[in-house]
Protein backbone atom coordinates (compact mmCIF):
# COMPACT_ATOMS: atom_id res chain seq x y z
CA UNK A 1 114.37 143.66 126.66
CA UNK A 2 114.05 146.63 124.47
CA UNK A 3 112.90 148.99 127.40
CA UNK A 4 115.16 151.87 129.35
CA UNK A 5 114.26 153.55 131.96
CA UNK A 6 113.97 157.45 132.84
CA UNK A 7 113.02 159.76 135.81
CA UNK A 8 111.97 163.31 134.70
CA UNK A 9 110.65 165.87 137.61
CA UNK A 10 111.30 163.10 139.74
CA UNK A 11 108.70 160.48 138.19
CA UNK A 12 110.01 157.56 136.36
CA UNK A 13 108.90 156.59 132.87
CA UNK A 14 109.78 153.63 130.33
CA UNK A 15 111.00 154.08 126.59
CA UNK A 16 110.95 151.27 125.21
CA UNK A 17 112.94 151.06 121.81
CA UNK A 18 112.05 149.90 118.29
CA UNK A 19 115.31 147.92 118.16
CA UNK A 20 118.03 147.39 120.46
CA UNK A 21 120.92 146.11 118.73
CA UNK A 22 122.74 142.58 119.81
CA UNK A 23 125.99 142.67 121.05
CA UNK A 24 128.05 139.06 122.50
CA UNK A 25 130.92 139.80 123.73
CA UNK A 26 133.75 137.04 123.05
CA UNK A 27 136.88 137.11 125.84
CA UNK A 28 139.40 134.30 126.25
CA UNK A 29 139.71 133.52 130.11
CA UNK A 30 141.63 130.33 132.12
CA UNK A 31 139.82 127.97 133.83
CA UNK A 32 141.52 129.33 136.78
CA UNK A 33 140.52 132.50 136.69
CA UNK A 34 136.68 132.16 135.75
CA UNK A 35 135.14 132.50 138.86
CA UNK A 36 136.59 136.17 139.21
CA UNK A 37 135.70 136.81 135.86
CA UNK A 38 131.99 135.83 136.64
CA UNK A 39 131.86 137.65 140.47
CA UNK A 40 133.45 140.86 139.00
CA UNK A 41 130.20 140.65 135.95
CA UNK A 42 127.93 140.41 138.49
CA UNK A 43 129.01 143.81 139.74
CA UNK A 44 129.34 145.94 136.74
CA UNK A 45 126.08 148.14 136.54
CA UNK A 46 123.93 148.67 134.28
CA UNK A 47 122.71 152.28 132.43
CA UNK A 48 119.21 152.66 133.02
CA UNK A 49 119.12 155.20 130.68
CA UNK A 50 121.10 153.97 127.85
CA UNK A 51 120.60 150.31 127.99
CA UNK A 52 120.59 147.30 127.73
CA UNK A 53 119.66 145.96 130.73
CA UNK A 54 121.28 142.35 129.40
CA UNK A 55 124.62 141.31 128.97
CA UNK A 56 125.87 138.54 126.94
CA UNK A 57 129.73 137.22 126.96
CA UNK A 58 131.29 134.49 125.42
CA UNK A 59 133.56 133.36 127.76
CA UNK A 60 136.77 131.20 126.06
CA UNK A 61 138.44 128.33 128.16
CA UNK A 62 139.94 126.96 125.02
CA UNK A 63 139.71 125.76 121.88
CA UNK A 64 136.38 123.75 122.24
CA UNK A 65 135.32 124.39 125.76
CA UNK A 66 133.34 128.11 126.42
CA UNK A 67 130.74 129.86 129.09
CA UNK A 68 128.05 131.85 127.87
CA UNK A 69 127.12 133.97 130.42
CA UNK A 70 123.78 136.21 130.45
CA UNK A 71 123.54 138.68 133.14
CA UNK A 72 120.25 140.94 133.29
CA UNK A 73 119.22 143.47 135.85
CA UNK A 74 116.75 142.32 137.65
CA UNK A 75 114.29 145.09 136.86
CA UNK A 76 113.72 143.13 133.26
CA UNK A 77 113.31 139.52 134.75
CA UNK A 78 112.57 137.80 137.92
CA UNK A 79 113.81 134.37 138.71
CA UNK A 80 109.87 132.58 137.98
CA UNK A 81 110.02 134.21 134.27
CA UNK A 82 113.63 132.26 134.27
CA UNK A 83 111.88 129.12 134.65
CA UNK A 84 109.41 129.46 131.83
């Protein structure tokens, strides 16, 4: 999770970081309108070069009802790692 990604003469190469700081991102949404919310996340891209390759958001519904969401390019994780 700590690893970017770079391409130099043409030839990709990994960095990967001492630290990569946490950010969660906390947004109030309706009920309503959580499914765009969600379908626009999925297509926001990611940096390879800057990184993270992870999102985390907060989403709000209300008071005592939220969605965490975690959305993370596929280059990091594969849906059998998900499992473990």
């Amino acid at each position: 999770l700590r690893t970017v990604f770079h391409s130099e003469n043409g030839y990709p190469w990994q960095e990967i970081r001492q630290h990569t700081p946490f950010e969660l991102s906390i947004e109030a949404v309706t009920v309503d309108g959580l499914d765009d919310v969600l379908v626009q996340e999925t297509h926001l891209p990611f940096d390879f070069e800057v990184g993270p390759l992870y999102r985390i958001k907060l989403y709000q519904l209300s008071e005592n009802q939220h969605v965490l969401c975690i959305t993370m390019h596929n280059i990091i994780t594969d849906g059998w790692s998900e499992g473990i």
